[in-house]
Structures are given as structure tokens and as C-alpha cells.
N, C-alpha and C. Protein backbone atom coordinates (compact mmCIF):
# COMPACT_ATOMS: atom_id res chain seq x y z
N UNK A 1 27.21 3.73 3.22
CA UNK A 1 25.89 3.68 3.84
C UNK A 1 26.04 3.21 5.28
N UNK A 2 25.23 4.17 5.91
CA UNK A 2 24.78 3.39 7.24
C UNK A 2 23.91 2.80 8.39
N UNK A 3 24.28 2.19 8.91
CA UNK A 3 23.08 0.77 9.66
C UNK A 3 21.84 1.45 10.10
N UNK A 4 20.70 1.04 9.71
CA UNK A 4 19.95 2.03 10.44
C UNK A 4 19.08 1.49 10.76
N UNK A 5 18.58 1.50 12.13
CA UNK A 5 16.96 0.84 13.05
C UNK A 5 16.11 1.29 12.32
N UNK A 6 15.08 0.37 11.73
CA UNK A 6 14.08 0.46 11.20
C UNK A 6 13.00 0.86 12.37
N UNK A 7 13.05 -0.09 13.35
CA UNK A 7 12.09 -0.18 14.96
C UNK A 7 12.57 -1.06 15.56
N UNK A 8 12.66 -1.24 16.78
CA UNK A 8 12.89 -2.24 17.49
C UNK A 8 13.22 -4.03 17.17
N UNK A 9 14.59 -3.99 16.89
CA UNK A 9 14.14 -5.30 16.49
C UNK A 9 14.60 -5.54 15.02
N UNK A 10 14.82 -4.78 14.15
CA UNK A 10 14.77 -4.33 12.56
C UNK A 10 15.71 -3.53 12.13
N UNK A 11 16.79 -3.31 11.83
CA UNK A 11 17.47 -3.04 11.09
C UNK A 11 18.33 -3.37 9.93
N UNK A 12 18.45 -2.35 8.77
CA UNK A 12 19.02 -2.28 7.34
C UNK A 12 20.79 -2.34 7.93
N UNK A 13 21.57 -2.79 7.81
CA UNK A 13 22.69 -2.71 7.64
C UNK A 13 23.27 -1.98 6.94
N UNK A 14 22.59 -2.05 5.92
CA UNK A 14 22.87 -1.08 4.43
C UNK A 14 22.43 0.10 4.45
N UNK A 15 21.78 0.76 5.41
CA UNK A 15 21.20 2.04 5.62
C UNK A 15 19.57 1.96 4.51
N UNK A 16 19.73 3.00 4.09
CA UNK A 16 18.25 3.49 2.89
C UNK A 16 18.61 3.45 1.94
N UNK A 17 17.62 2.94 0.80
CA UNK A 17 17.98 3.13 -0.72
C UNK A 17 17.33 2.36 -1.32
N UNK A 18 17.53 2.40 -3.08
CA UNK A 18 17.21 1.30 -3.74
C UNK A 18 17.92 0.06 -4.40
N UNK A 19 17.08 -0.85 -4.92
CA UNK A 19 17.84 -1.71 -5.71
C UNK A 19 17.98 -1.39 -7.04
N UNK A 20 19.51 -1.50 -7.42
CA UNK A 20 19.87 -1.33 -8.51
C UNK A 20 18.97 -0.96 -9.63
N UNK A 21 19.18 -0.22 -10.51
CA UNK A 21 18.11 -0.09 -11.96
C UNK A 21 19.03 -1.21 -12.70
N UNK A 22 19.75 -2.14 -12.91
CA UNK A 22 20.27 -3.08 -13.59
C UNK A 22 19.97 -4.00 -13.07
N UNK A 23 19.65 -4.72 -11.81
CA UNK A 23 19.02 -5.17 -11.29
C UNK A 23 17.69 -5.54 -11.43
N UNK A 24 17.01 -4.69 -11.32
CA UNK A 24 15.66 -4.51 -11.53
C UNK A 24 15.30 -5.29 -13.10
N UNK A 25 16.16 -5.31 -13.94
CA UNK A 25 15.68 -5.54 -15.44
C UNK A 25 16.41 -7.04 -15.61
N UNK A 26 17.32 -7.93 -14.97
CA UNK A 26 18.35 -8.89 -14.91
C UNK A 26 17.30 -9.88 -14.21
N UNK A 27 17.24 -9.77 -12.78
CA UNK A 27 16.39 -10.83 -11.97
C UNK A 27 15.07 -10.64 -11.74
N UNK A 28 14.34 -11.79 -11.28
CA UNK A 28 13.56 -12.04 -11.18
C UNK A 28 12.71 -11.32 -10.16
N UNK A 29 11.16 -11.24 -9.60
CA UNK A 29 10.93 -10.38 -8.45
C UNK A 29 10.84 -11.10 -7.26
N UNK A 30 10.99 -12.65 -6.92
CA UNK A 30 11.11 -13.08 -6.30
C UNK A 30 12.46 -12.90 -5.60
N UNK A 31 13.37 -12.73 -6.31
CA UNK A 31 15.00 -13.17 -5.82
C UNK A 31 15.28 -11.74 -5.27
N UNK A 32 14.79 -10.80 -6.20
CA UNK A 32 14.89 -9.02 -5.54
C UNK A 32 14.64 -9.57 -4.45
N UNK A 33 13.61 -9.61 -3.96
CA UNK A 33 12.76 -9.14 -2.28
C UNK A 33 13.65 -10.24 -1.66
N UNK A 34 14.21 -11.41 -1.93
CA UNK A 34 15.19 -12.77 -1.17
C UNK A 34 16.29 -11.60 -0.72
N UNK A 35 16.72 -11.08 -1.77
CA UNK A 35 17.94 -10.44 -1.36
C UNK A 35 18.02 -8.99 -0.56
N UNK A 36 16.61 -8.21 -0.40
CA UNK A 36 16.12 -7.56 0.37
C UNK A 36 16.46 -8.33 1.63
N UNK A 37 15.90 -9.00 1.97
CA UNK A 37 15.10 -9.23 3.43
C UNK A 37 16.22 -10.44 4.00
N UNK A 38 17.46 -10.32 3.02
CA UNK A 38 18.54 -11.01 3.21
C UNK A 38 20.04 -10.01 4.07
N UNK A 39 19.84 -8.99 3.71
CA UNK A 39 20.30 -7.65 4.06
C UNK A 39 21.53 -7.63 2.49
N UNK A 40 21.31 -8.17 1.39
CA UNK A 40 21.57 -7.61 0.29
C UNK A 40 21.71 -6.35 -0.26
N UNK A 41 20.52 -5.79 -0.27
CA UNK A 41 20.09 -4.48 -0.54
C UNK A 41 19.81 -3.70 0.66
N UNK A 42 20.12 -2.26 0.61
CA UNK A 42 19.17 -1.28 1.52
C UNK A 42 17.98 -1.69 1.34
N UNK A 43 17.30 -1.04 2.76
CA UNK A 43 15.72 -0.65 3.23
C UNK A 43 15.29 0.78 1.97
N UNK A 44 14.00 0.25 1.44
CA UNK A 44 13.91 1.33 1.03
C UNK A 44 14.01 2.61 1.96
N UNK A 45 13.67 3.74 1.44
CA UNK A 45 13.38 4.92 2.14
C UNK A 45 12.03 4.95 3.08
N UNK A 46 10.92 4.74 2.32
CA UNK A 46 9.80 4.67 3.45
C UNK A 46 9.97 3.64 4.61
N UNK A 47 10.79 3.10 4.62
CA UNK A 47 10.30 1.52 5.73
C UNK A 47 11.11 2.68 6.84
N UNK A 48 12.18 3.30 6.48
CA UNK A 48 12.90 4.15 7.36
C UNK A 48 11.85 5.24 8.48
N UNK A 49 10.78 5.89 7.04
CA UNK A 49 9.92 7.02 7.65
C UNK A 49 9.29 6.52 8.92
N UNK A 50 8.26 5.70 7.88
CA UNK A 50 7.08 5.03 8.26
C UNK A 50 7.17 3.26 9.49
N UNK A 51 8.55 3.06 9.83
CA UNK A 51 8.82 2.03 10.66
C UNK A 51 8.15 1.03 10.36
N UNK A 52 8.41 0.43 9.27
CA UNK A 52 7.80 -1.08 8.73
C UNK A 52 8.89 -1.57 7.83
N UNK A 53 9.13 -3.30 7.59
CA UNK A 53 9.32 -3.90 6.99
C UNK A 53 9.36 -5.21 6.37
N UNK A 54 10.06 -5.57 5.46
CA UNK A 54 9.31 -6.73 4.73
C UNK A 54 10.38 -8.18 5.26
N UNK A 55 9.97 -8.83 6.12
CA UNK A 55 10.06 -10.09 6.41
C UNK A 55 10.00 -11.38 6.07
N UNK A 56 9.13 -11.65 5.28
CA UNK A 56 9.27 -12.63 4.44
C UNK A 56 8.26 -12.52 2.76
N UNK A 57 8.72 -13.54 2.12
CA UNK A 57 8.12 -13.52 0.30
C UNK A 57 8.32 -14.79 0.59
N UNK A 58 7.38 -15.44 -0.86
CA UNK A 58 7.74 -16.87 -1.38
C UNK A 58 6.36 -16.86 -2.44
N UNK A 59 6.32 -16.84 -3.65
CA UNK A 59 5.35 -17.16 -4.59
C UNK A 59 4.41 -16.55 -4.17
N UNK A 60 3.90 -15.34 -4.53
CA UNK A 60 2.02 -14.67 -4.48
C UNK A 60 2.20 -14.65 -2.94
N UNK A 61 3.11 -14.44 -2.31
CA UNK A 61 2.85 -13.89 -0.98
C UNK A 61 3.96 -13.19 -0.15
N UNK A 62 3.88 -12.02 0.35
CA UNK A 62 4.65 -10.98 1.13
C UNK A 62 4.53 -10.79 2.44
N UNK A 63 5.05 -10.34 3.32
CA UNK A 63 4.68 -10.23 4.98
C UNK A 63 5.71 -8.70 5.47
N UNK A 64 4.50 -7.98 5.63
CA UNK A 64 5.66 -6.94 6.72
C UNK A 64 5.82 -7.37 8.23
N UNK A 65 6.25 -6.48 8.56
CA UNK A 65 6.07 -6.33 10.10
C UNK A 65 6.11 -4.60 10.51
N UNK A 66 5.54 -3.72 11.21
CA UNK A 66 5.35 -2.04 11.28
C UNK A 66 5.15 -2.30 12.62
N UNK A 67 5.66 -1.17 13.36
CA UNK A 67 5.36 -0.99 14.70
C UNK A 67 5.04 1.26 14.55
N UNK A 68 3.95 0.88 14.58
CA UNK A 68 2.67 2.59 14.36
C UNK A 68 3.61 3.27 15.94
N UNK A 69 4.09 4.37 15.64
CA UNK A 69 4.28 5.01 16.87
C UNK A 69 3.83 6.43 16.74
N UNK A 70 4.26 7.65 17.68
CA UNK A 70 3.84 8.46 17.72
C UNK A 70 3.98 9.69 16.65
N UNK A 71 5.11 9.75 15.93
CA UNK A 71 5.25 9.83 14.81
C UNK A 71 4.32 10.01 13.87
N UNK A 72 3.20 8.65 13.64
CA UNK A 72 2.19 8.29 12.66
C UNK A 72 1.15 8.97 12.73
N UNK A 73 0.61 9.85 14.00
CA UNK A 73 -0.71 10.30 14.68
C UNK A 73 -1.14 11.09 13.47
N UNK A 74 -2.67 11.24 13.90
CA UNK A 74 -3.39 12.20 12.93
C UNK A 74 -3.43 12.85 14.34
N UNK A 75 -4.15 14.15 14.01
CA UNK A 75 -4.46 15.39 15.33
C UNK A 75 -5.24 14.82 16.00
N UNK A 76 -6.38 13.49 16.24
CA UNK A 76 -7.12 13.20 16.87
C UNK A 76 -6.11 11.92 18.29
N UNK A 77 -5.02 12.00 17.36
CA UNK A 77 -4.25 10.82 18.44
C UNK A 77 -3.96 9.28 18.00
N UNK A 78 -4.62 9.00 16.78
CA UNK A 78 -4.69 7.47 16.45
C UNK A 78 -3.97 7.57 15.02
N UNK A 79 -3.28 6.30 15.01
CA UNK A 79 -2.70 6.25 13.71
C UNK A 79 -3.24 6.58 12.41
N UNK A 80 -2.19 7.40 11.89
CA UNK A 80 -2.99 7.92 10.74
C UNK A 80 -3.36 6.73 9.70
N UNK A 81 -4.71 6.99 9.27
CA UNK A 81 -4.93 6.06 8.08
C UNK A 81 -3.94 5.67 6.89
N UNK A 82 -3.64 7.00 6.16
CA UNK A 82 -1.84 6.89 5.51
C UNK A 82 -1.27 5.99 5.63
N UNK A 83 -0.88 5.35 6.97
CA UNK A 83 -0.27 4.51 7.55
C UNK A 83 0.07 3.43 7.20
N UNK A 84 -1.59 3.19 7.48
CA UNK A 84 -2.07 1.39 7.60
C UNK A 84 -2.19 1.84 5.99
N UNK A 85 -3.06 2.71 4.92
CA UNK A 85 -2.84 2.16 4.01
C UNK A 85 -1.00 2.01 3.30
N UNK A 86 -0.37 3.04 4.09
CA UNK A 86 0.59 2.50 2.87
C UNK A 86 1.56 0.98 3.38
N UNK A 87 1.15 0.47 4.49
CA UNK A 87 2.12 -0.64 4.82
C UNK A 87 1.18 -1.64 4.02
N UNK A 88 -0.53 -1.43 3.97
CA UNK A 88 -1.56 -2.48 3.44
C UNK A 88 -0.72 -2.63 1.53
N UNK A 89 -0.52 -1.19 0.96
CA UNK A 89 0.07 -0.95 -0.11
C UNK A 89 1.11 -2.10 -0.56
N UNK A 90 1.63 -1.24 0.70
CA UNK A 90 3.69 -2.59 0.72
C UNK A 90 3.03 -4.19 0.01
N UNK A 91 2.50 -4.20 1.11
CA UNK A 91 2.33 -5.69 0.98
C UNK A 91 1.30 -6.38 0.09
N UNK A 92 0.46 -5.82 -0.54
CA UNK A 92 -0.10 -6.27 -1.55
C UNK A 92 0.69 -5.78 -2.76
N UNK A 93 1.84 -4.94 -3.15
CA UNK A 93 2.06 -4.55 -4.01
C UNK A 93 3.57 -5.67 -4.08
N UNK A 94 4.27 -6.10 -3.28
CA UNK A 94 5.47 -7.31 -2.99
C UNK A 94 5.02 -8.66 -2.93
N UNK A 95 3.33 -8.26 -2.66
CA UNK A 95 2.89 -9.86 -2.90
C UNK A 95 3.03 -10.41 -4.73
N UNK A 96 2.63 -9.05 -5.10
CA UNK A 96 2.74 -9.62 -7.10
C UNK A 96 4.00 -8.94 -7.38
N UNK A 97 4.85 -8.31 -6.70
CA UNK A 97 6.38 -8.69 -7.41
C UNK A 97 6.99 -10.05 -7.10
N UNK A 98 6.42 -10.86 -6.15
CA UNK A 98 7.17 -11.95 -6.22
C UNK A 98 7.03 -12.62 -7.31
N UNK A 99 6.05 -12.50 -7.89
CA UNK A 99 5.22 -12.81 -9.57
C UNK A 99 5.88 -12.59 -10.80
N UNK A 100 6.77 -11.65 -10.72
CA UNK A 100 7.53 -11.03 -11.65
C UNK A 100 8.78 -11.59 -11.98
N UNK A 101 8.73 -12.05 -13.84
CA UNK A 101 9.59 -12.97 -14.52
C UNK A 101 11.03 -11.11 -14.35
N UNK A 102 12.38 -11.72 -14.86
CA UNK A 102 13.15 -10.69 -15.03
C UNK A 102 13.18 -9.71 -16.29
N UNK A 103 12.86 -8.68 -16.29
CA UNK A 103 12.51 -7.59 -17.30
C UNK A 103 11.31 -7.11 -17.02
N UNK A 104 10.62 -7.71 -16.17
CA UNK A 104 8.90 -7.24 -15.66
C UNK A 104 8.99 -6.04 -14.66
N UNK A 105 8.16 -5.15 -14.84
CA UNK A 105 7.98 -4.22 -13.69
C UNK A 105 6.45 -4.56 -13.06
N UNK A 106 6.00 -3.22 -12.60
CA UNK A 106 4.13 -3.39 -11.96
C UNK A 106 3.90 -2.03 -11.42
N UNK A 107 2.79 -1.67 -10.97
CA UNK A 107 2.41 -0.03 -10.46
C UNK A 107 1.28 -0.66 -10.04
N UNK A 108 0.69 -0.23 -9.05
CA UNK A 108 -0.45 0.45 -7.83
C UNK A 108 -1.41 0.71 -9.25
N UNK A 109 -2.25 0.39 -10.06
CA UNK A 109 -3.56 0.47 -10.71
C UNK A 109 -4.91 0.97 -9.82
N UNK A 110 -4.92 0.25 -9.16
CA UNK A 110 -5.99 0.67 -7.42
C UNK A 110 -6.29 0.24 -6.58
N UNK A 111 -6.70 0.46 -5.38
CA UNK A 111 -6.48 -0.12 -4.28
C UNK A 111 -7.57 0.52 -2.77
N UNK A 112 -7.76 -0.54 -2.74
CA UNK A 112 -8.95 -0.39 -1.00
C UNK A 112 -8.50 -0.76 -0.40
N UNK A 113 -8.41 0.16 1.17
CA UNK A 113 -8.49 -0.25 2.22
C UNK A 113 -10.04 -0.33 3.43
N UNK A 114 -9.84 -1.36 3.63
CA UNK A 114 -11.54 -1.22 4.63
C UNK A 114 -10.38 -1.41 6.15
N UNK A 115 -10.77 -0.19 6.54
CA UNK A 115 -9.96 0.09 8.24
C UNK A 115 -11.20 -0.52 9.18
N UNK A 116 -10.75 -1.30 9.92
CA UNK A 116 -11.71 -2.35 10.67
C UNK A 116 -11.61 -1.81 12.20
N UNK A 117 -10.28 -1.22 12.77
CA UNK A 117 -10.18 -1.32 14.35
C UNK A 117 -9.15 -0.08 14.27
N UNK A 118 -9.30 0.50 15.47
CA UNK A 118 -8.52 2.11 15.43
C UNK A 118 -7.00 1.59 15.83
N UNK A 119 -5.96 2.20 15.55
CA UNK A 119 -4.73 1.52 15.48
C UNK A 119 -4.23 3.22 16.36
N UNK A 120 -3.09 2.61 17.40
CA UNK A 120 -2.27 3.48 18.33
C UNK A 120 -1.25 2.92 18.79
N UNK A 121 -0.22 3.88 18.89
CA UNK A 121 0.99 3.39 19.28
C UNK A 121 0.84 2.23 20.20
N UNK A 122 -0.14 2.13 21.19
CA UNK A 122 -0.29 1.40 22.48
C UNK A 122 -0.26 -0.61 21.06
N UNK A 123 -0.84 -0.22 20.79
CA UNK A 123 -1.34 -1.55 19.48
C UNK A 123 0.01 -2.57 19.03
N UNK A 124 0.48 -2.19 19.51
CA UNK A 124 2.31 -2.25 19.05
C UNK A 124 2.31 -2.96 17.89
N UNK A 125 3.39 -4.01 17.73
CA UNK A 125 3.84 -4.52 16.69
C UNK A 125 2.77 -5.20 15.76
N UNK A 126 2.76 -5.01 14.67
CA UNK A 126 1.59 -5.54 13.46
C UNK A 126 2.13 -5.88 12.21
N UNK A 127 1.12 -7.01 11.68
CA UNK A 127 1.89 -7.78 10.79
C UNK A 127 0.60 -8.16 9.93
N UNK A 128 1.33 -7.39 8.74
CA UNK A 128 0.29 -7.60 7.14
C UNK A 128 0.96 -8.30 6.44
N UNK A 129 -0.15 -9.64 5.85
CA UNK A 129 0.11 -9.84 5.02
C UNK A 129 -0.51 -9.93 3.78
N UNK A 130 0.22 -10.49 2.32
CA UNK A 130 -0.72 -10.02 1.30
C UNK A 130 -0.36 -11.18 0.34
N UNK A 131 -1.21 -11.53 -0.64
CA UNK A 131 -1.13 -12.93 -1.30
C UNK A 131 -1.85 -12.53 -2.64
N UNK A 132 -1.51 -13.07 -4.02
CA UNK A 132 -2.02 -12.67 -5.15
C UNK A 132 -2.92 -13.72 -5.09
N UNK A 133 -4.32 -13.09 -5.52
CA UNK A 133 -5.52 -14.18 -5.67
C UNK A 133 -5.27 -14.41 -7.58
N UNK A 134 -4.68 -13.37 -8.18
CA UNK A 134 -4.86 -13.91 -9.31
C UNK A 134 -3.69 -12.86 -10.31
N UNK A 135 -3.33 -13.61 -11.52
CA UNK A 135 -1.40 -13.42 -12.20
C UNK A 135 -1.98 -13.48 -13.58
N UNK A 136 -2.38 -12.34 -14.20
CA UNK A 136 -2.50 -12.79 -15.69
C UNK A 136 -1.09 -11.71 -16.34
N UNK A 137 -1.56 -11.93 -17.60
CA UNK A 137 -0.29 -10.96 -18.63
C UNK A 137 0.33 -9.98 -17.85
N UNK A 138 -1.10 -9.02 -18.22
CA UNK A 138 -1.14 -7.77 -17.75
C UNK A 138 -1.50 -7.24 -16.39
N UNK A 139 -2.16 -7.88 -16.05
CA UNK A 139 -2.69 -7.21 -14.80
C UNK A 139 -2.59 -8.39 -13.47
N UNK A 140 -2.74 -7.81 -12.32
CA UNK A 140 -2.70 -9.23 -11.25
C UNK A 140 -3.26 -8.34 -10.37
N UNK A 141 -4.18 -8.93 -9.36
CA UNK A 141 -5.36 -8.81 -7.85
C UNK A 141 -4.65 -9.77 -6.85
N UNK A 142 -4.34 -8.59 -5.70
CA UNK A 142 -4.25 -9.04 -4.57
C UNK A 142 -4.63 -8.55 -3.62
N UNK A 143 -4.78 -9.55 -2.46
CA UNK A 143 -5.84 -9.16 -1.13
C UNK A 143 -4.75 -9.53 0.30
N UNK A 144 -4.86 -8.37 1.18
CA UNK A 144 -3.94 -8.59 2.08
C UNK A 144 -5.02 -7.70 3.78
N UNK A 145 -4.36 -8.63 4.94
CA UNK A 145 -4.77 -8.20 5.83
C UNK A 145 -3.68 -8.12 6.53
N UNK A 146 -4.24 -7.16 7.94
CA UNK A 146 -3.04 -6.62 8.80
C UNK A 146 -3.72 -6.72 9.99
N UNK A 147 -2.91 -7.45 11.01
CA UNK A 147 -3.26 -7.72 12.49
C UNK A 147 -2.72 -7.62 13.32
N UNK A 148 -3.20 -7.27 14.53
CA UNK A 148 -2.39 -7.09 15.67
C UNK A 148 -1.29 -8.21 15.83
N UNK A 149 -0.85 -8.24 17.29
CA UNK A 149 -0.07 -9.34 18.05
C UNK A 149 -1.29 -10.52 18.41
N UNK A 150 -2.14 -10.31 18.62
CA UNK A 150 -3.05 -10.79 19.26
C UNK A 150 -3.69 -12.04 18.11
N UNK A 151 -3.54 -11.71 16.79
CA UNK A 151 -4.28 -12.16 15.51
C UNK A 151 -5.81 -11.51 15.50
N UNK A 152 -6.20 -10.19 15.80
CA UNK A 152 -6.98 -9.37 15.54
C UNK A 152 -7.06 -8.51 14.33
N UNK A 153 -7.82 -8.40 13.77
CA UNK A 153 -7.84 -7.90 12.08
C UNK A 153 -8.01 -6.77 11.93
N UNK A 154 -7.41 -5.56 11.93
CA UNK A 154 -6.85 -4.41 11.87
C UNK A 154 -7.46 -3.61 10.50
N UNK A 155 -7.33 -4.28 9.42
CA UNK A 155 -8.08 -3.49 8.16
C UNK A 155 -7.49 -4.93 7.47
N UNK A 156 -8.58 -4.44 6.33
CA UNK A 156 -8.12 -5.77 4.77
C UNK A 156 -8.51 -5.20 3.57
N UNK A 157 -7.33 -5.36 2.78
CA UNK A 157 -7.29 -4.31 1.46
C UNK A 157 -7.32 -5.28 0.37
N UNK A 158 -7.23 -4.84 -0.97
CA UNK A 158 -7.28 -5.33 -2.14
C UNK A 158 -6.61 -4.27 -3.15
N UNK A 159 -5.84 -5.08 -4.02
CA UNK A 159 -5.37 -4.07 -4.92
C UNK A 159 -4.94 -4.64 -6.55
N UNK A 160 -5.26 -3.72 -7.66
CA UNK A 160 -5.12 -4.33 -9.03
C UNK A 160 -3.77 -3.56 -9.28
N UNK A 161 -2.93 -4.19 -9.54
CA UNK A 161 -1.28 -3.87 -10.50
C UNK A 161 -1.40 -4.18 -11.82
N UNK A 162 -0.83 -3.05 -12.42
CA UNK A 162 -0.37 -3.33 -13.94
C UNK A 162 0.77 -4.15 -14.01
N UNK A 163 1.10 -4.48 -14.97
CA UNK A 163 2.37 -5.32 -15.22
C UNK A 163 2.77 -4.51 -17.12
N UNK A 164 3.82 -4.56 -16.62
CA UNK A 164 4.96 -3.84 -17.74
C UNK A 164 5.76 -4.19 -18.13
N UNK A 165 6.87 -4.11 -19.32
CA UNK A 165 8.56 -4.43 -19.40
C UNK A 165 9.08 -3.05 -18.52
N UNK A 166 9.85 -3.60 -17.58
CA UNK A 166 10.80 -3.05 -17.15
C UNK A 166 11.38 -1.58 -17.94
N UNK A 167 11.79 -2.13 -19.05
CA UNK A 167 12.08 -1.25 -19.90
C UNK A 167 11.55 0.59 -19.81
N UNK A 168 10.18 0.41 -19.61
CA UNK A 168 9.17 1.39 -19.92
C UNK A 168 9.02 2.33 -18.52
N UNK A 169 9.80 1.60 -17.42
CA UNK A 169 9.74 2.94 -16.20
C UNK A 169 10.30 3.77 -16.83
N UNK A 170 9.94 5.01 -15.88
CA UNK A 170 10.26 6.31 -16.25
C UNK A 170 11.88 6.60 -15.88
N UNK A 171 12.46 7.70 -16.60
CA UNK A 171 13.49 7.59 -15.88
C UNK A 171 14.86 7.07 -16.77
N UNK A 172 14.07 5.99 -17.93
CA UNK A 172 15.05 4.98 -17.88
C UNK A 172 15.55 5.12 -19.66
């Protein structure tokens, strides 16, 4: 594998990819994302597309960092919504894997974004974050916002995850 600029500032050493499927079922979801953002593991694949990544975790809370460039545009010129929701995604969806005992998985159940301020390359570097308001069995709610440099509030989402055994992804 090889090193690859995420954006300015950000790069995987490890190039693109995932973490282990033995992995995934062994540790915990806290220690995954430690060893992510440790340069342990590759960048997934989207952080590559979409120029975002995950910076810090610690208990019910995640942090990217994305820099929107030209790349991202819809035909009107401004970052595509896509965007902001899927980095809003990232990070409410890493906020409740940090939640996750070892053998646990989770999935995207549903999710809002309320887009607050038009986002453009000019907007530069932005930073969502996302925090679980609440961890039961099955299911867990989390709410995450994304802001400029400035600490200007960009959009704020919410999202419900299932929770699973590991076991039961597909695939496996």
C-alpha cells in the first residue's frame, strides 16, 4: 500500500482500505478508530474520494476534519449536499462505534441533516463533530454538528444506529 494525501495536511501512510474482518469481531470500537487515527490501519476509501478524516474519538464522541473542494460541486457551484451529509454520516456513525463492546457491529437506521449555511471550496477547512446522546442494547441516537474555521454552524444532523453481533454482517 501506498501513502496517500487525504488534503492538505492529512495523510494515510497506509494508503486506502479496511480494517481487518478479524479485527472487527476481536476489539473493541473504541480501540478500532485509536488505531485508525493512529496510522494503524488504512484510510478508508471514501475519506480518499470525498477529502475528510477522522481525528479524534474517546467515549460517545468522534471528530472529522474535510476540506469541500472543487471536486464536491453540484452544477450550481456550491458543495454538494452529499457531502456535508456524508462527512455529518462519518461522524455520527464513529461517534456510537466508539460504543461498541468487541463482537458488536451498527448500520445507519436514519438520519437528518438540517443544512444551515451554503458550503464552497472558498469555506475551507471544517470540522464535525458527533457525540451519542443515548447507548441502549439495540439501538443508540446521535447528534453531530459541522463548522467552519471560524466556529460557524454549517448544518446539524441526528442519526439512529442499529446495533448487532458482528457475526451477522453480510459477507461473513
Amino acid at each position: 500500500m501506498s501513502e496517500v494525501e487525504l488534503f492538505p495536511g492529512h495523510v494515510s501512510r497506509l494508503g486506502l482500505g479496511t480494517i481487518p474482518r478479524e479485527d472487527l469481531a476481536g476489539q473493541p470500537g473504541l480501540a478500532l478508530l485509536q488505531k485508525l487515527i493512529a496510522g494503524e490501519y488504512p484510510a478508508p476509501p471514501i475519506a480518499g474520494t470525498l477529502s475528510f478524516t477522522l481525528t479524534a474519538v474517546e467515549p460517545g464522541r468522534s471528530v472529522f476534519r474535510g476540506l469541500p473542494n472543487e471536486s464536491h460541486l453540484n452544477p450550481l457551484g456550491g458543495v454538494h449536499g452529499g457531502w456535508t451529509a456524508t462527512i455529518m454520516d462519518s461522524a455520527l456513525a464513529c461517534a456510537v462505534h466508539t460504543t461498541l463492546e468487541a463482537g458488536e457491529a451498527y448500520t445507519t437506521a436514519e438520519f437528518k441533516v438540517n443544512f444551515l449555511r451554503p458550503i464552497t471550496p472558498r469555506t475551507g477547512e471544517v470540522v464535525c463533530e458527533g457525540r451519542v446522546v443515548h447507548r441502549g442494547r439495540t439501538l443508540a441516537v446521535s447528534e453531530a454538528t459541522l463548522k467552519d474555521q471560524a466556529g460557524k454552524l454549517l448544518a446539524f444532523g441526528t442519526e439512529t444506529c442499529s446495533i448487532f453481533p458482528a457475526a451477522s454482517l453480510a459477507g461473513r
